[in-house]
N, C-alpha and C. Protein backbone atom coordinates (compact mmCIF):
# COMPACT_ATOMS: atom_id res chain seq x y z
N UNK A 1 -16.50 -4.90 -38.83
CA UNK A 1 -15.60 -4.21 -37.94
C UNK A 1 -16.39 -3.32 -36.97
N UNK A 2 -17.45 -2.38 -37.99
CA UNK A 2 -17.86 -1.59 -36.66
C UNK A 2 -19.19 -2.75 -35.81
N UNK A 3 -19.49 -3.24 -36.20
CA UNK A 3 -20.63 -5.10 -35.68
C UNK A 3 -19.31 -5.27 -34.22
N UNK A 4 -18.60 -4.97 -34.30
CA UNK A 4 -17.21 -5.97 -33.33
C UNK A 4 -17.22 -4.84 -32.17
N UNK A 5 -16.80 -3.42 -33.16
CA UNK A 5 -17.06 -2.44 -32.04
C UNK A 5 -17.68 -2.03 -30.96
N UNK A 6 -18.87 -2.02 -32.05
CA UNK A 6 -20.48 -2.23 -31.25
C UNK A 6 -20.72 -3.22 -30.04
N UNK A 7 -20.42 -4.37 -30.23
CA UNK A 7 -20.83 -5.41 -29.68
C UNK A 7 -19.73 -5.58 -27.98
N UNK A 8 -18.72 -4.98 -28.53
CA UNK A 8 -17.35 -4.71 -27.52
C UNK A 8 -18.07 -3.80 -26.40
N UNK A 9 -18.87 -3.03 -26.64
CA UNK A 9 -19.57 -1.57 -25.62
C UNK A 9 -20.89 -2.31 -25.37
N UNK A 10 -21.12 -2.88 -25.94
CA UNK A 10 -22.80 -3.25 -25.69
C UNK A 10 -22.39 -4.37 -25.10
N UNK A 11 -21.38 -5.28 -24.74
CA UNK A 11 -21.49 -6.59 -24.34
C UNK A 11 -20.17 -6.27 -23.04
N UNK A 12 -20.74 -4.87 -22.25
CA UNK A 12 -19.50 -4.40 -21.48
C UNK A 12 -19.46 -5.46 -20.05
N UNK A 13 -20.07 -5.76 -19.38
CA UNK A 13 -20.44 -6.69 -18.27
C UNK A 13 -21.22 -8.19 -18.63
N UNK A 14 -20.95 -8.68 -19.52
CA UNK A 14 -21.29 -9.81 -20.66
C UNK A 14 -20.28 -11.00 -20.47
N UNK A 15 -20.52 -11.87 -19.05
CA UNK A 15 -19.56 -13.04 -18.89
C UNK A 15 -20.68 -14.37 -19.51
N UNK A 16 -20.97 -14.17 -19.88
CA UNK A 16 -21.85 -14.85 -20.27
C UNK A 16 -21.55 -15.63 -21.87
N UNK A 17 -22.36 -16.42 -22.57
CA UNK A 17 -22.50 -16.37 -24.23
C UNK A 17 -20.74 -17.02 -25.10
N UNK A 18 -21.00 -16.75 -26.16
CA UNK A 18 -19.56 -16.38 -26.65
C UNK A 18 -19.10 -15.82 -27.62
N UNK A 19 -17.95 -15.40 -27.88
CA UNK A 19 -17.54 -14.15 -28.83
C UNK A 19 -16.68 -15.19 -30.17
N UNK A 20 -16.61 -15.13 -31.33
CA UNK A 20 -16.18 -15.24 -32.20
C UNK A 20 -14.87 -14.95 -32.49
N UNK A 21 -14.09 -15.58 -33.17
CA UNK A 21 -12.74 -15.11 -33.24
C UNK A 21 -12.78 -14.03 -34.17
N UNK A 22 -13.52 -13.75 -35.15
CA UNK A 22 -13.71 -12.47 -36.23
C UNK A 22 -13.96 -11.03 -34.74
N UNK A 23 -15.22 -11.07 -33.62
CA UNK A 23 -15.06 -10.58 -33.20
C UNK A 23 -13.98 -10.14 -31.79
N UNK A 24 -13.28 -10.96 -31.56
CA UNK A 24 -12.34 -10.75 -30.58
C UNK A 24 -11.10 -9.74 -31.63
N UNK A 25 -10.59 -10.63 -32.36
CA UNK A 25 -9.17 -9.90 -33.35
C UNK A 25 -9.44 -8.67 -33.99
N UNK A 26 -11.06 -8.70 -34.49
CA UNK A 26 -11.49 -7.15 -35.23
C UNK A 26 -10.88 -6.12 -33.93
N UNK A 27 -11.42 -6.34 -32.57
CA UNK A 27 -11.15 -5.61 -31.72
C UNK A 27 -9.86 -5.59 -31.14
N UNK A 28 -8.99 -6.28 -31.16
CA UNK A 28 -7.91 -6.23 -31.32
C UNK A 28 -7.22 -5.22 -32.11
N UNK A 29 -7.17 -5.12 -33.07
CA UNK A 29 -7.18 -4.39 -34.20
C UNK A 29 -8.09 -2.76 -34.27
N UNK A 30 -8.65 -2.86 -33.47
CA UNK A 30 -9.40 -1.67 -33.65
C UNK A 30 -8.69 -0.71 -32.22
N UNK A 31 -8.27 -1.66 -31.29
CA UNK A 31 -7.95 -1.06 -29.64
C UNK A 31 -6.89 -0.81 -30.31
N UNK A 32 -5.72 -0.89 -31.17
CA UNK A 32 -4.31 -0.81 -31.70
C UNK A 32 -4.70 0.04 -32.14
N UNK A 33 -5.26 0.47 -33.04
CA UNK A 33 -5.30 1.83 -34.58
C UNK A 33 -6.43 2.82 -33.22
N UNK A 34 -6.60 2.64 -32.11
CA UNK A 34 -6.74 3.79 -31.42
C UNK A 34 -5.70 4.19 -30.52
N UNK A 35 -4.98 3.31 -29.89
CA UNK A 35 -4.00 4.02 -29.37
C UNK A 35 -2.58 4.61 -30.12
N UNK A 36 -2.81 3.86 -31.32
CA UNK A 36 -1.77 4.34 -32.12
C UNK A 36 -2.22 5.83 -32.05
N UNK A 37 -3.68 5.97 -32.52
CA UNK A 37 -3.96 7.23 -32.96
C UNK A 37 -3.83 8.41 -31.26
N UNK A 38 -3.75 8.00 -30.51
CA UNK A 38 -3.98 8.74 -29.21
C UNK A 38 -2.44 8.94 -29.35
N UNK A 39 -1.70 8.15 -29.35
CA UNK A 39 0.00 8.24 -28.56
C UNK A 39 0.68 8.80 -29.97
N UNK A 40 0.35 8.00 -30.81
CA UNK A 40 1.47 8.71 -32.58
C UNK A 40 0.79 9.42 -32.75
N UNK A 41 -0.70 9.51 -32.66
CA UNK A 41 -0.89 11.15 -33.12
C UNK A 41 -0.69 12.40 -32.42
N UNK A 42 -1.23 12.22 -31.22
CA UNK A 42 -1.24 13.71 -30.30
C UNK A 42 0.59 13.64 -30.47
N UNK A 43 1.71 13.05 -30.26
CA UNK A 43 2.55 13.06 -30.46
C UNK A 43 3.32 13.80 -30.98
N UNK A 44 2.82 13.51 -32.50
CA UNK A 44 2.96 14.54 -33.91
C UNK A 44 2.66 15.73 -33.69
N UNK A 45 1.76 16.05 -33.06
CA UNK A 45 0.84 17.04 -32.68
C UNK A 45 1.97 18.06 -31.71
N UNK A 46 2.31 17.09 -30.96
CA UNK A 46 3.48 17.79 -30.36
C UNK A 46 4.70 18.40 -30.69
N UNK A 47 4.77 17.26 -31.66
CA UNK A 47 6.56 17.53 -31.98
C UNK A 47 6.21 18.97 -33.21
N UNK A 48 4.97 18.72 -34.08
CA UNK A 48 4.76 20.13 -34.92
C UNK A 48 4.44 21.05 -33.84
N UNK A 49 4.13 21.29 -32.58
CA UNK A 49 3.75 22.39 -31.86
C UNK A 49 5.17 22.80 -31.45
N UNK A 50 6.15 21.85 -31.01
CA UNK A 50 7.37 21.85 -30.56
C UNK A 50 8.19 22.62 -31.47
N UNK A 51 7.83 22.01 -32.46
CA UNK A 51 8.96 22.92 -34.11
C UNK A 51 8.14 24.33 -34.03
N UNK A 52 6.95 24.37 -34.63
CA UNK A 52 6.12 25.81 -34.46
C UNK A 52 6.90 26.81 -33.72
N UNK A 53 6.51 26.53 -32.12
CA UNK A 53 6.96 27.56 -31.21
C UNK A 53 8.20 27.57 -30.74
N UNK A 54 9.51 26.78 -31.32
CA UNK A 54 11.12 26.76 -30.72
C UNK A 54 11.00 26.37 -29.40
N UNK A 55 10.32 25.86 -28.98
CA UNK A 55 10.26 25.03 -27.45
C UNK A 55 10.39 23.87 -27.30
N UNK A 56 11.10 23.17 -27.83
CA UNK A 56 11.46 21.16 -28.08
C UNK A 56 10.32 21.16 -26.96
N UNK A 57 11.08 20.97 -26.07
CA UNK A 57 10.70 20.04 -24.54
C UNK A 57 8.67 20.32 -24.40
N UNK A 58 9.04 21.69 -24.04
CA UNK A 58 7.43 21.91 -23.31
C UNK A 58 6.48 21.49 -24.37
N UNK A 59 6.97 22.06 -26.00
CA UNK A 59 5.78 21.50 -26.90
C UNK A 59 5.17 20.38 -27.19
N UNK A 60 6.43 19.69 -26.87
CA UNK A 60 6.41 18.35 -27.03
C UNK A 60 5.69 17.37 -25.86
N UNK A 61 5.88 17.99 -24.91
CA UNK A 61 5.61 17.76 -23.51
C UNK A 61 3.72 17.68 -23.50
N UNK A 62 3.11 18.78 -24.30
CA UNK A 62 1.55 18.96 -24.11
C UNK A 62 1.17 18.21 -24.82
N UNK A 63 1.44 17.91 -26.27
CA UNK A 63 0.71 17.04 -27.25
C UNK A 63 1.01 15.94 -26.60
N UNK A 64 1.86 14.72 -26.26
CA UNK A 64 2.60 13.56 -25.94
C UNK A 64 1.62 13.37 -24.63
N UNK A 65 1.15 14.20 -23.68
CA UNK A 65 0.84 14.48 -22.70
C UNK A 65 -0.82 13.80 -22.76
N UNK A 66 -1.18 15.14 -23.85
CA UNK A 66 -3.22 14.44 -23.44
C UNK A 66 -3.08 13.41 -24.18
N UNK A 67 -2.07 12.94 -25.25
CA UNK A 67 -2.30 11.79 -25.95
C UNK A 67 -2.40 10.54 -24.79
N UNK A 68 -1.08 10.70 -23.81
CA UNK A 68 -1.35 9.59 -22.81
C UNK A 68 -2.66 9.92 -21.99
N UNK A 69 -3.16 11.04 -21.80
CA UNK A 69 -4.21 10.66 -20.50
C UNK A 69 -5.25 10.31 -21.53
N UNK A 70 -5.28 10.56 -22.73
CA UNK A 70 -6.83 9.87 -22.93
C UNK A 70 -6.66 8.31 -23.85
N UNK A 71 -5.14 8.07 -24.34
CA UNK A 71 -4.89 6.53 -23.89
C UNK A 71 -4.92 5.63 -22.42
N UNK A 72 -4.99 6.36 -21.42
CA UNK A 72 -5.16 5.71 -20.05
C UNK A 72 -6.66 5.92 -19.70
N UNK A 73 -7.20 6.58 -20.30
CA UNK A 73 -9.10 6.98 -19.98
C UNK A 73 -9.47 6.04 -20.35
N UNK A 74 -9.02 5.81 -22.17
CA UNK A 74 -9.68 4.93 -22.82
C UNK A 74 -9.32 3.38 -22.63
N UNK A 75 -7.67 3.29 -21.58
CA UNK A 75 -7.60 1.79 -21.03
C UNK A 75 -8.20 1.38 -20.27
N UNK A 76 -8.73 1.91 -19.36
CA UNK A 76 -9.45 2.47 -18.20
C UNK A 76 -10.89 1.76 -18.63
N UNK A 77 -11.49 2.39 -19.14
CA UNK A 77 -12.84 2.46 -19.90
C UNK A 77 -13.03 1.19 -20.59
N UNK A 78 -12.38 0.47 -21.20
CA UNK A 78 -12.07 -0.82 -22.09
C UNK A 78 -11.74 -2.16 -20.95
N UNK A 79 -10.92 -1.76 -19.55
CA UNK A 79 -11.18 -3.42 -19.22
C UNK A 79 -11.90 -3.95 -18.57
N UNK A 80 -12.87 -3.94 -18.34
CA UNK A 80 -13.76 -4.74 -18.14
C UNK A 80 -14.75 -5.10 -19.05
N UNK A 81 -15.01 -4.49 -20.56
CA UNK A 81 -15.60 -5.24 -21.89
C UNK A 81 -14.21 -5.89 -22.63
N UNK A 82 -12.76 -5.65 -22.39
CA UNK A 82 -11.77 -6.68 -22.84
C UNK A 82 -11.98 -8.19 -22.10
N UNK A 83 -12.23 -7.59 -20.78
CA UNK A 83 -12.36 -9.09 -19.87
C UNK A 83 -13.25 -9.92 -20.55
N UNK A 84 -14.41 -9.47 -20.41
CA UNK A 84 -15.53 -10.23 -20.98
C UNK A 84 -15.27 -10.43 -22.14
N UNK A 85 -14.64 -9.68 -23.15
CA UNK A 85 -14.25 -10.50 -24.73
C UNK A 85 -13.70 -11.65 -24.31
N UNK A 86 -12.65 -11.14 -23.56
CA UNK A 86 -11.79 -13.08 -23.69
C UNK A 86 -12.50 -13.75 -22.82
N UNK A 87 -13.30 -14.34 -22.16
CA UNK A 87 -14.05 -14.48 -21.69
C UNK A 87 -14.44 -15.80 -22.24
N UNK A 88 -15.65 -14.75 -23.07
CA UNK A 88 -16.52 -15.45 -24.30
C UNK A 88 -15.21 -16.08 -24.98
N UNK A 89 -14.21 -15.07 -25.58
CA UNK A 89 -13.56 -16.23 -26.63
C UNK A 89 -13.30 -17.35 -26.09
N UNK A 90 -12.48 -17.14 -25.02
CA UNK A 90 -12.19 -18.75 -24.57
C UNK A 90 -13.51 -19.97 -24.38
N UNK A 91 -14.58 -18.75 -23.96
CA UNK A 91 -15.91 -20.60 -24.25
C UNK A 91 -15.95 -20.78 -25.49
N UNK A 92 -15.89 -19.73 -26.49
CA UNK A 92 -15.97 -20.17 -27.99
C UNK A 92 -14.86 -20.94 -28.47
N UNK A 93 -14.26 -20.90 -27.87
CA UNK A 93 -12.89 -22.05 -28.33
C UNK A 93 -13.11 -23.59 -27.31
N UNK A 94 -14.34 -23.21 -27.00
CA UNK A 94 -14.14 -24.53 -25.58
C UNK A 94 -13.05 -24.71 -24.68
N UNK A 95 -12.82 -24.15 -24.36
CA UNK A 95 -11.79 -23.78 -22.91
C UNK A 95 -12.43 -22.90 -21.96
N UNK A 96 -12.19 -24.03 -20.80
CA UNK A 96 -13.27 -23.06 -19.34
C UNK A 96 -12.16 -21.72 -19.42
N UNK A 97 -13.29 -20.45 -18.68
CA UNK A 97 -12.74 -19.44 -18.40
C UNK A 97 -12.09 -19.43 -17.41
N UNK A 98 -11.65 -20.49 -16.33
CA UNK A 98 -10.65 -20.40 -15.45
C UNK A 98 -9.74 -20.27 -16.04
N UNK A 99 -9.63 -20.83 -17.03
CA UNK A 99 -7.56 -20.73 -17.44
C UNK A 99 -7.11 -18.98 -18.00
N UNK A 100 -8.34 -18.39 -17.62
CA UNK A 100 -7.74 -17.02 -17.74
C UNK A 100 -6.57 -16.90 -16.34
N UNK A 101 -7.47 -17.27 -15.63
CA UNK A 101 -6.33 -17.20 -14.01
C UNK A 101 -4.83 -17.72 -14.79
N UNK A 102 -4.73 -18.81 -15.37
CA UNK A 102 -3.48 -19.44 -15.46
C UNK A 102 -2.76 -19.05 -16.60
N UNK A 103 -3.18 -18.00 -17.46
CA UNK A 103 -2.74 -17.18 -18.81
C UNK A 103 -2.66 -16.45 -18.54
N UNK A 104 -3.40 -15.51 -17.73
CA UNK A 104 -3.43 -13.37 -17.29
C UNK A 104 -3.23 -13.13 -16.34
N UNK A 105 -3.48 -13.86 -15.05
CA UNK A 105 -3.49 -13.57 -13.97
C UNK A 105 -2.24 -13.77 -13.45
N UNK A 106 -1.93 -15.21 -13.81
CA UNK A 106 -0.31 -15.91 -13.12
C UNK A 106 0.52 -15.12 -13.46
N UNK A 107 1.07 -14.64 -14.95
CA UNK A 107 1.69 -14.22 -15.64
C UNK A 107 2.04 -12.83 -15.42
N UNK A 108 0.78 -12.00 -14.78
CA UNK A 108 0.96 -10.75 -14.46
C UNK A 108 1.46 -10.64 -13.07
N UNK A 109 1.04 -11.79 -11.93
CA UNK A 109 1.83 -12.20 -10.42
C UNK A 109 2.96 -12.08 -10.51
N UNK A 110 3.58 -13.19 -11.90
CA UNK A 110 4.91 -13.65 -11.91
C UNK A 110 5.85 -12.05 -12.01
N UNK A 111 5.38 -11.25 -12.96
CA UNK A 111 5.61 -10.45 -13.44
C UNK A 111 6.21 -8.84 -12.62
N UNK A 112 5.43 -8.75 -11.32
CA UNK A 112 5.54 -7.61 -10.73
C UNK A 112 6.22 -8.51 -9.37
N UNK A 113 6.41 -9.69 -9.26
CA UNK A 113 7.48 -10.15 -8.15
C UNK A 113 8.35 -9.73 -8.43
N UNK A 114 9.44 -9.87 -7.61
CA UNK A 114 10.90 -9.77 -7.51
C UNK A 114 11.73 -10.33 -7.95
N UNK A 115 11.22 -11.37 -8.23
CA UNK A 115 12.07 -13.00 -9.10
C UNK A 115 12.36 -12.76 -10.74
N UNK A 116 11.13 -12.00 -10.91
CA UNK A 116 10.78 -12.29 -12.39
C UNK A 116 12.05 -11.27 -12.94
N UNK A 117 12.65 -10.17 -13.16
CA UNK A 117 13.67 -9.78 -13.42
C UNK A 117 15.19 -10.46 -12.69
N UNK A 118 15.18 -10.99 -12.13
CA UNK A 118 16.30 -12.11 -11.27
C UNK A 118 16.69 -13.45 -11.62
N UNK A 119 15.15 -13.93 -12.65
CA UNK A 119 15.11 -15.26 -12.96
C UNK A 119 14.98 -15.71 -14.23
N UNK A 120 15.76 -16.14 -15.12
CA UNK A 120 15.67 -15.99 -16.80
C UNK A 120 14.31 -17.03 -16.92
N UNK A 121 14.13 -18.32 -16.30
CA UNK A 121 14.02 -19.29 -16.27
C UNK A 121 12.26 -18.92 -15.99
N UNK A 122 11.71 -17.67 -15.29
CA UNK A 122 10.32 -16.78 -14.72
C UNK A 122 10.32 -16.26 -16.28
N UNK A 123 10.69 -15.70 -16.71
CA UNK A 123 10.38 -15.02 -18.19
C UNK A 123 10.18 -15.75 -19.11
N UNK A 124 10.82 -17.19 -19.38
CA UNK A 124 10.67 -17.76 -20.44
C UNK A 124 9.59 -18.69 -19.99
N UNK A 125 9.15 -18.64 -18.44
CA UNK A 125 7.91 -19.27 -18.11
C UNK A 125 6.09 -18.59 -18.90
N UNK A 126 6.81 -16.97 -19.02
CA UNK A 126 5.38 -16.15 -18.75
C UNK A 126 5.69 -16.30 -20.20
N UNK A 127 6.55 -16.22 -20.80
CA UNK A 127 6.15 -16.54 -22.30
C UNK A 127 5.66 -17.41 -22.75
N UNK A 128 6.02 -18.47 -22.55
CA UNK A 128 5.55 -19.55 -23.12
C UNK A 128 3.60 -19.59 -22.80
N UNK A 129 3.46 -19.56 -21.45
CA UNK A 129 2.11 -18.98 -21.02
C UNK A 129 1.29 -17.98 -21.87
N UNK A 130 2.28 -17.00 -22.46
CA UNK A 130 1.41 -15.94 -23.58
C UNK A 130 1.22 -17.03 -24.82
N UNK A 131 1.93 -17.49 -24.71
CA UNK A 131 2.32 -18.37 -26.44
C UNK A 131 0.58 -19.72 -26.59
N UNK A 132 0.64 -19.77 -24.93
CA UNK A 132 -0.51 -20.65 -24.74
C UNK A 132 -1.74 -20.10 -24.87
N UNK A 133 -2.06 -18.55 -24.28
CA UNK A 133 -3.25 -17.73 -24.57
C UNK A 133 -3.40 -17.20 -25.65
N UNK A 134 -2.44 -16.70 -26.83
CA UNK A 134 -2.34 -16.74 -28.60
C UNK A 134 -2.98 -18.12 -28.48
N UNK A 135 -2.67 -19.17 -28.33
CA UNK A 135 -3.12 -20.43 -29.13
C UNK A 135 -4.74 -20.55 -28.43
N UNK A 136 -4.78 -20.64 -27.48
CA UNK A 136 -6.16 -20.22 -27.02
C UNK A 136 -7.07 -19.58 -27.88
N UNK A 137 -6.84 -18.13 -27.95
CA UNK A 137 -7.41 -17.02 -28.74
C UNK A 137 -7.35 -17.31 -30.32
N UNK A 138 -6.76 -18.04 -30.89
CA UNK A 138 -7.05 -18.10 -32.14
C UNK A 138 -7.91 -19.70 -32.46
N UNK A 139 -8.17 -20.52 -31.83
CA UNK A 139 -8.64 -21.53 -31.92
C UNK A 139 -9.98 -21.45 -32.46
N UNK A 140 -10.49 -22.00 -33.63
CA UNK A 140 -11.57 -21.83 -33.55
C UNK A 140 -12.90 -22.17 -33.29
N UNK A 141 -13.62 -22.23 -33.28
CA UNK A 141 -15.21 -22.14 -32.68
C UNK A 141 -15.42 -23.98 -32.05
N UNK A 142 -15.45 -24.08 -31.02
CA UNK A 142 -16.07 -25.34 -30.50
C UNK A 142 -17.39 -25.71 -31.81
N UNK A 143 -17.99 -24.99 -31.32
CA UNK A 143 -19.39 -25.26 -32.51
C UNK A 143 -19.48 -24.46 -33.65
N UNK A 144 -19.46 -25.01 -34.49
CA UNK A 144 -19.27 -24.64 -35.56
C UNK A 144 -20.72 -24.16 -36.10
N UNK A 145 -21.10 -22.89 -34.93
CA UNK A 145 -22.46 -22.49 -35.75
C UNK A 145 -22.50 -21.62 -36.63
């Protein structure tokens, strides 16, 4: 797990090679149990500062608060070594890295048009498209080294 971590920061501009499905999902898993910890914790943090001082709103307001800016630092900071994870995974699954365009890219186009809340038929498109980059991402290793 921390081998996945490591390798996530050290392999930050890394289009290159390829990543393992142990290391793509560890990190998966590791980017989750940090923002959990940024957003549910500072959160908590709030809502006990909130009870503490009889101020619902404002207490609640500061903890909830740095929890998001240093969940947006740390999203911030993370995509461009996420890019390059999937990247690699997809050569490690043998799938060219173009079809990121046609899994992340399309999907996020479709997404901030105008259609895509207008059009049932656009949503159950970008899903199925996620359903294709899960199957992507879990595939395993072209070479079985």
């Amino acid at each position: 797990m921390l081998k996945a971590f490591k390798l996530f920061w050290k392999n930050y501009f890394n289009f290159r090679g390829v990543s393992k499905r142990a290391e793509y999902w560890w990190m998966a898993l590791i980017n989750a149990v940090i923002y959990a910890v940024f957003i549910l914790g500072f959160g908590g943090i709030g809502i006990i500062t909130a009870a503490a001082s009889g101020k619902t709103f404002e207490g609640f307001g500061i903890g909830a608060l740095i929890g998001f800016i240093l969940a947006v630092i740390y999203s911030i900071a993370a995509i461009i070594p996420g890019i390059s994870l999937v990247f690699r995974r997809y050569r490690d699954a043998g799938v060219t890295p173009w079809w990121l365009l046609a899994t992340a890219v399309l999907p996020a186009l479709i997404q901030v048009s105008d259609f895509y809340d207008k059009y049932a038929w656009l949503r159950t498109v970008v899903f199925i498209i996620g359903v294709i980059n899960f199957i992507i991402l879990v595939l395993p290793s072209k070479n079985n080294d």
